[in-house]
PDB file of N, CA and C in Angstrom:
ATOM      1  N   UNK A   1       0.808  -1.192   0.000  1.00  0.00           N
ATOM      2  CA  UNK A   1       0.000   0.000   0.000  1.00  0.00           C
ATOM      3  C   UNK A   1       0.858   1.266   0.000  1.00  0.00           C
ATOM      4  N   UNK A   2       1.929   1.226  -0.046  1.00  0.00           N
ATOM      5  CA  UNK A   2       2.773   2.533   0.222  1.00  0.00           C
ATOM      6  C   UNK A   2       3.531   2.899  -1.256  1.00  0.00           C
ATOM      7  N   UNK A   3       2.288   2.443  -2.403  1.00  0.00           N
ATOM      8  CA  UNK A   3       2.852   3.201  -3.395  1.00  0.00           C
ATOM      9  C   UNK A   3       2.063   4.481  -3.930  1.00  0.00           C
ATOM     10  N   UNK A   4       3.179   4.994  -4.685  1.00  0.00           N
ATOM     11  CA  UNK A   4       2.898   6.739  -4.887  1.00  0.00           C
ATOM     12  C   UNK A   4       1.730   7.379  -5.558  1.00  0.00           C
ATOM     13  N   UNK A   5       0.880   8.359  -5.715  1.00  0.00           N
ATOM     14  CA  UNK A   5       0.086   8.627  -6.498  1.00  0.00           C
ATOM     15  C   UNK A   5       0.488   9.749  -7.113  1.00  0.00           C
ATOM     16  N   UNK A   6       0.573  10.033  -7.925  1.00  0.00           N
ATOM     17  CA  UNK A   6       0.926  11.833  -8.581  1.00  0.00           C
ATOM     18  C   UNK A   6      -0.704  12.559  -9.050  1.00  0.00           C
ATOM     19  N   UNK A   7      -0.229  13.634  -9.086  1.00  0.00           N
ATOM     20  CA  UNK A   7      -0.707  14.602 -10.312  1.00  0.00           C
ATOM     21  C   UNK A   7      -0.453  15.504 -10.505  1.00  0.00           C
ATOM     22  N   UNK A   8      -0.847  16.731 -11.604  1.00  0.00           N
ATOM     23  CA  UNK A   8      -0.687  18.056 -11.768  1.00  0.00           C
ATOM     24  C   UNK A   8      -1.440  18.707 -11.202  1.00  0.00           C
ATOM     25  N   UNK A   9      -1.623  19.997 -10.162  1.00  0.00           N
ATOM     26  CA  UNK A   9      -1.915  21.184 -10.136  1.00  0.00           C
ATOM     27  C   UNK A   9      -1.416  22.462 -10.562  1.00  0.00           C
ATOM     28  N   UNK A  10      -1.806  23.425 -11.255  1.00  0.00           N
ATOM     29  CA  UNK A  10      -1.365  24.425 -12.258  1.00  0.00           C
ATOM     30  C   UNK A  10       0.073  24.461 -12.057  1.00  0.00           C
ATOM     31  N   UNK A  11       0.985  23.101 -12.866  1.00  0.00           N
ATOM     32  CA  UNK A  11       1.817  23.121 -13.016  1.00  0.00           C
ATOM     33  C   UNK A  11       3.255  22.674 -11.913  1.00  0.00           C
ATOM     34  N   UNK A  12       2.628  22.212 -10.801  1.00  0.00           N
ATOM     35  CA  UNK A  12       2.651  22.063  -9.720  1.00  0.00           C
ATOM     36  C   UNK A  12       2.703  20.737  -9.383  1.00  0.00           C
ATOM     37  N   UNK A  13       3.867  19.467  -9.235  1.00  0.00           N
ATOM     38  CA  UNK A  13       3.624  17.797  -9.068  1.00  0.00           C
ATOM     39  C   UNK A  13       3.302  17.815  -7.455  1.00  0.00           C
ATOM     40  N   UNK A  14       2.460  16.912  -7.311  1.00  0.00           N
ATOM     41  CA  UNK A  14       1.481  16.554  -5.920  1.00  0.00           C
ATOM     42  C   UNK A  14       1.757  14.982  -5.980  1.00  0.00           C
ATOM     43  N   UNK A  15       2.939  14.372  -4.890  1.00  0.00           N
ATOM     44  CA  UNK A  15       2.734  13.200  -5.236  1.00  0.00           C
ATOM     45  C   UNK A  15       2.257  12.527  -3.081  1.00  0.00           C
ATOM     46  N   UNK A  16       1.418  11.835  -3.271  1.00  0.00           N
ATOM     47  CA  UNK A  16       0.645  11.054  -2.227  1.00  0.00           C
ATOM     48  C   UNK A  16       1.098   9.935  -2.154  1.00  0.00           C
ATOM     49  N   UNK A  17       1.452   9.460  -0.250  1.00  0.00           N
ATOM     50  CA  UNK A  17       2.042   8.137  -0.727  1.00  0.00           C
ATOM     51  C   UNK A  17       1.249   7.320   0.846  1.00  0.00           C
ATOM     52  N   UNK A  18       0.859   6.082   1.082  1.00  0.00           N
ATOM     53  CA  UNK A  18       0.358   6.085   2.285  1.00  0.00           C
ATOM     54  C   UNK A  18       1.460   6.100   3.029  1.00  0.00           C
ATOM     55  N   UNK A  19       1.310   6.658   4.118  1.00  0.00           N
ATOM     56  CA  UNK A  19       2.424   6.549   5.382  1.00  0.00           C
ATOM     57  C   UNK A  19       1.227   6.943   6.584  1.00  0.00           C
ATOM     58  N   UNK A  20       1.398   6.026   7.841  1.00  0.00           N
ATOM     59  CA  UNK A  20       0.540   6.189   9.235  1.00  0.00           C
ATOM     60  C   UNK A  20       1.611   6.774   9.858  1.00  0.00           C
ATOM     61  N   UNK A  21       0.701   8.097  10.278  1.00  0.00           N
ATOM     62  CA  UNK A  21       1.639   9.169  11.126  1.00  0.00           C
ATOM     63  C   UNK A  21       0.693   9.522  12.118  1.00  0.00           C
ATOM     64  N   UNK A  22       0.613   9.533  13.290  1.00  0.00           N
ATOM     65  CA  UNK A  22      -0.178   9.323  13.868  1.00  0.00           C
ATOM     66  C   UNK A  22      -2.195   9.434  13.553  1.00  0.00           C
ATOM     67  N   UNK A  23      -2.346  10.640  13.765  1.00  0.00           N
ATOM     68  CA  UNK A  23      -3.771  10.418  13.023  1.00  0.00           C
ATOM     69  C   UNK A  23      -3.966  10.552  11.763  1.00  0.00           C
ATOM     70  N   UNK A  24      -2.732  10.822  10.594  1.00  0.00           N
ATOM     71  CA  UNK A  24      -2.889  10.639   9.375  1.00  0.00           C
ATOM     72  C   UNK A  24      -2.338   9.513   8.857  1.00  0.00           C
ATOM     73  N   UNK A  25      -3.214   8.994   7.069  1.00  0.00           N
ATOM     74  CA  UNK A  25      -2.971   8.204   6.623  1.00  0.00           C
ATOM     75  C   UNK A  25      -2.403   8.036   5.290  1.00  0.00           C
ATOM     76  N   UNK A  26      -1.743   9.440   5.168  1.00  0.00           N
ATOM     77  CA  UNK A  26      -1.058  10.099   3.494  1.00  0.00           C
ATOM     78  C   UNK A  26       0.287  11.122   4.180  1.00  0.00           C
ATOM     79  N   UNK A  27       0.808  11.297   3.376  1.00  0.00           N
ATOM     80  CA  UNK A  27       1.687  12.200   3.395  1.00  0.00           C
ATOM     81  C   UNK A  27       1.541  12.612   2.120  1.00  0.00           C
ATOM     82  N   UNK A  28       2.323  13.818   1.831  1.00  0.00           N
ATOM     83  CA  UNK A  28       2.362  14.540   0.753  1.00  0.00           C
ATOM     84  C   UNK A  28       3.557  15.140   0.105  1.00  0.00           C
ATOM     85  N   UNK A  29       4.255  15.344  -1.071  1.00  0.00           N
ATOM     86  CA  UNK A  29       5.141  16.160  -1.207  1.00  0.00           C
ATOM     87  C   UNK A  29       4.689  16.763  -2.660  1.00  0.00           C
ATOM     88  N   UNK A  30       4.978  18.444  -2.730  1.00  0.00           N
ATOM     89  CA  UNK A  30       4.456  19.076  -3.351  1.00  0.00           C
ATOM     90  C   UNK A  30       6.007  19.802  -3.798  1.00  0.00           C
ATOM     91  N   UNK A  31       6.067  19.876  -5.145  1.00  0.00           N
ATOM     92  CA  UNK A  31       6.925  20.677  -6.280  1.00  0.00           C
ATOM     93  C   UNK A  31       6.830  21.048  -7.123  1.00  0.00           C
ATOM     94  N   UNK A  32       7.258  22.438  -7.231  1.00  0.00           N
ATOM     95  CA  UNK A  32       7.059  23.513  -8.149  1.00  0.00           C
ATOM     96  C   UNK A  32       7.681  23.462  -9.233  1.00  0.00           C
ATOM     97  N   UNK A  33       6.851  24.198 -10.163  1.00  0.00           N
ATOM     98  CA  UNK A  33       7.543  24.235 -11.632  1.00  0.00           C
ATOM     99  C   UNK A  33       9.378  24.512 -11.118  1.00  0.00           C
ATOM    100  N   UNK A  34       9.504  25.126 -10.403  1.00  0.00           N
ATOM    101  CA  UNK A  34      11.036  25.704 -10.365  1.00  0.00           C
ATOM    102  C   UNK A  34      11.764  24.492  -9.295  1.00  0.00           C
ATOM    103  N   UNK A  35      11.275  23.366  -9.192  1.00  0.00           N
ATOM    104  CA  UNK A  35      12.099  21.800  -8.684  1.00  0.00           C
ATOM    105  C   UNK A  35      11.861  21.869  -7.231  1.00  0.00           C
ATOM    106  N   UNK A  36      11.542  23.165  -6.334  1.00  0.00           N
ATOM    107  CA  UNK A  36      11.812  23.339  -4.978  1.00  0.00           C
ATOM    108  C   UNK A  36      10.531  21.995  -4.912  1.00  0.00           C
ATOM    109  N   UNK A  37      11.157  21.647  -3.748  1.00  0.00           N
ATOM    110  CA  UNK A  37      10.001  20.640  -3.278  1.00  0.00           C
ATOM    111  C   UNK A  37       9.735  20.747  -1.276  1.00  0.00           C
ATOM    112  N   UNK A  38       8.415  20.629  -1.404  1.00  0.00           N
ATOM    113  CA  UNK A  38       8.035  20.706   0.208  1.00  0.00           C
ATOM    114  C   UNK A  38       7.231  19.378   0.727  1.00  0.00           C
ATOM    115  N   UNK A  39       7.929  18.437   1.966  1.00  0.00           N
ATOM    116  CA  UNK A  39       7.136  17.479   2.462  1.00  0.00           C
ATOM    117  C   UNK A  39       6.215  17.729   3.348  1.00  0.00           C
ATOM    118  N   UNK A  40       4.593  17.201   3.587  1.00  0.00           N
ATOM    119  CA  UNK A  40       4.077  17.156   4.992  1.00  0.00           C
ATOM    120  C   UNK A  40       3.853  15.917   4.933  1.00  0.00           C
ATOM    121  N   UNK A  41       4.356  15.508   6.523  1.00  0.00           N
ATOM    122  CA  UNK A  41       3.997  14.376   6.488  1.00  0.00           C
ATOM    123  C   UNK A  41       2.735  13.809   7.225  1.00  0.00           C
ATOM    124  N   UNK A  42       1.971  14.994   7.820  1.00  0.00           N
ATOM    125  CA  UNK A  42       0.707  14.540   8.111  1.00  0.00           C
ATOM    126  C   UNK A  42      -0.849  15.280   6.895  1.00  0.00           C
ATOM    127  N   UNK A  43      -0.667  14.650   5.869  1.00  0.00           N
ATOM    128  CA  UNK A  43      -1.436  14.870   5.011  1.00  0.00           C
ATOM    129  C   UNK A  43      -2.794  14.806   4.966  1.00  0.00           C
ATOM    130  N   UNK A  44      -3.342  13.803   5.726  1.00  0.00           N
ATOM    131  CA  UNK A  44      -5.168  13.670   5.740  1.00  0.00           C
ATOM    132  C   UNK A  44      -5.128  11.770   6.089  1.00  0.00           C
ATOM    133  N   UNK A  45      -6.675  11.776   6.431  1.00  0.00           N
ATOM    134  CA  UNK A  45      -7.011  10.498   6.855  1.00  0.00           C
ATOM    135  C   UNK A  45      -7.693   9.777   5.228  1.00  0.00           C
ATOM    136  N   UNK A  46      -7.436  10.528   4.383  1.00  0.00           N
ATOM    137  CA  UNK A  46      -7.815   9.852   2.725  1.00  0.00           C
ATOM    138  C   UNK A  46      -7.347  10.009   1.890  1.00  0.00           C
ATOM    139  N   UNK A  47      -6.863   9.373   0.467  1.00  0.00           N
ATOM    140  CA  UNK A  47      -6.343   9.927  -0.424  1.00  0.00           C
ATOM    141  C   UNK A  47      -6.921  11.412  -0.885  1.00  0.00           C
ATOM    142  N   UNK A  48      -8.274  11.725  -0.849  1.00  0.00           N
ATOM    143  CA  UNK A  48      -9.131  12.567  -1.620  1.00  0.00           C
ATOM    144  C   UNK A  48      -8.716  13.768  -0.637  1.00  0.00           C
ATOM    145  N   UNK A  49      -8.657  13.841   0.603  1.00  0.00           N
ATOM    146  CA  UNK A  49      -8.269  15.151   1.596  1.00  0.00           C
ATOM    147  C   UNK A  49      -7.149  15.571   1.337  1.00  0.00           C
ATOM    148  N   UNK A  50      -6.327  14.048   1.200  1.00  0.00           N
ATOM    149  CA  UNK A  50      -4.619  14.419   0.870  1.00  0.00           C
ATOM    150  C   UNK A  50      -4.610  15.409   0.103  1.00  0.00           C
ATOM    151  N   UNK A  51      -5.391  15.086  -0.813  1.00  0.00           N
ATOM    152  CA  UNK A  51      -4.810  15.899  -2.051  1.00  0.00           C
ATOM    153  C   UNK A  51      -5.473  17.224  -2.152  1.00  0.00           C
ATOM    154  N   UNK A  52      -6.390  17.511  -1.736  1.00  0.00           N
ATOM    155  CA  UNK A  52      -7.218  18.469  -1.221  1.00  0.00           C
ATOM    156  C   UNK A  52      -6.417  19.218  -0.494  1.00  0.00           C
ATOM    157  N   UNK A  53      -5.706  19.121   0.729  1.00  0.00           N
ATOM    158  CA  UNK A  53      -4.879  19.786   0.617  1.00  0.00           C
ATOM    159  C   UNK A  53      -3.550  20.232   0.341  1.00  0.00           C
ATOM    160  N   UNK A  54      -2.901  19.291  -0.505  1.00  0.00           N
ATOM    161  CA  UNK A  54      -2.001  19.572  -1.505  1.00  0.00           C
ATOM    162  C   UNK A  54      -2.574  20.801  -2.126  1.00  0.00           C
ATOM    163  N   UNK A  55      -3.480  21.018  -3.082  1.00  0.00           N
ATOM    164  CA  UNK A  55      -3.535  21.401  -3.578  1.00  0.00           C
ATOM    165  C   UNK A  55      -4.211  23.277  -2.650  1.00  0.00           C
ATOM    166  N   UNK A  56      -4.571  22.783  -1.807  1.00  0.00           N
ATOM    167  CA  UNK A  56      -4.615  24.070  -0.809  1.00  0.00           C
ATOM    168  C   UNK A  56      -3.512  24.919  -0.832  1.00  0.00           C
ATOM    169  N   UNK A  57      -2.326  24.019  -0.320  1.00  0.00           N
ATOM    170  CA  UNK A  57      -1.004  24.622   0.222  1.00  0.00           C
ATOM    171  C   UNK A  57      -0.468  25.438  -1.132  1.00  0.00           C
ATOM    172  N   UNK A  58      -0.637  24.324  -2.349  1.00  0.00           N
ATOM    173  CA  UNK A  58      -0.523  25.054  -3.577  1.00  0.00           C
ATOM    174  C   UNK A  58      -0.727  26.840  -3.940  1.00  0.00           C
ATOM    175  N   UNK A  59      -1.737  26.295  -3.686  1.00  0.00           N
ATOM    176  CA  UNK A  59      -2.853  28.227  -3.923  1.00  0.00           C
ATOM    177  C   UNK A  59      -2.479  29.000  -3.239  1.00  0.00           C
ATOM    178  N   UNK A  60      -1.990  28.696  -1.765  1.00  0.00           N
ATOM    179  CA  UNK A  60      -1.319  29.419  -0.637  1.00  0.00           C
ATOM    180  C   UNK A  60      -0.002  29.816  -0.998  1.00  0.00           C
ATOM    181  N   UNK A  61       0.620  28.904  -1.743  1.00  0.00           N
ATOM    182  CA  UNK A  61       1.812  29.098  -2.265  1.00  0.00           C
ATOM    183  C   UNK A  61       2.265  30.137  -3.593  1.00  0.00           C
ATOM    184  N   UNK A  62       1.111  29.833  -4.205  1.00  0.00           N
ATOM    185  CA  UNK A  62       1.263  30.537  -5.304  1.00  0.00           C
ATOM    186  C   UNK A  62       0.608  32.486  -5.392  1.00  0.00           C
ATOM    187  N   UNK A  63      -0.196  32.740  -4.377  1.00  0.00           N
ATOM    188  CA  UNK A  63      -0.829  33.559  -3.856  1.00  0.00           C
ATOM    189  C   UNK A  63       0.443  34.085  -3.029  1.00  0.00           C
ATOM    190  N   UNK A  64       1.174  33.528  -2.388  1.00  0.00           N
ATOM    191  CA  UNK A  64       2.427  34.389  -1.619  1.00  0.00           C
ATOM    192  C   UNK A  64       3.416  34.876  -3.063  1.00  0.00           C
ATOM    193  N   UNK A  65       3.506  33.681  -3.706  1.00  0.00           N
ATOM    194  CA  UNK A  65       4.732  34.373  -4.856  1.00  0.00           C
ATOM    195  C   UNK A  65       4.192  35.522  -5.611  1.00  0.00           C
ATOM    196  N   UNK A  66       2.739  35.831  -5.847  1.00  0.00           N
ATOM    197  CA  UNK A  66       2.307  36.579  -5.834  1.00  0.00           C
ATOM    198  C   UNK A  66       2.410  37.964  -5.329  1.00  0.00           C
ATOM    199  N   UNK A  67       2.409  37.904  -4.192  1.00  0.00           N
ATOM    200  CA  UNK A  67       2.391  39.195  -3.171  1.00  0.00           C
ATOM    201  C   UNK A  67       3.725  39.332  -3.403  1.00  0.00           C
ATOM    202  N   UNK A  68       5.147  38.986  -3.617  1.00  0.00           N
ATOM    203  CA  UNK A  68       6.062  39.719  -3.908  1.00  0.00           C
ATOM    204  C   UNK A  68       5.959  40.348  -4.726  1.00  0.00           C
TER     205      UNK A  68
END
């Protein structure tokens, strides 16, 4: 069960992998068009939240590069 899931968000790789961390059941690592990459390792209790907020942190992310 601890293999990877990917996808794209605007340009953005989101890859999900299971890992039990205490009350979560995903982790996440999220990288930008420009290679930087960021882990959490308490991602959500589902694949579908995981990525949900992957793709949160995304918008958050991209909304700060923004404001510079």
């Amino acid at each position: 069960m601890n293999q990877a899931i990917s996808d794209l968000y605007k340009g953005w790789i989101i890859s999900i992998t299971a890992e039990d961390n205490q009350c979560s059941a995903f982790s996440f690592d999220i990288t930008s068009p420009s290679k930087q990459t960021q882990h959490v390792r308490m991602g959500g209790i589902t694949r579908q939240r995981t990525l949900e907020r992957a793709r949160e942190m995304i918008d958050m992310e991209i909304s700060l590069i923004d404001e510079d």
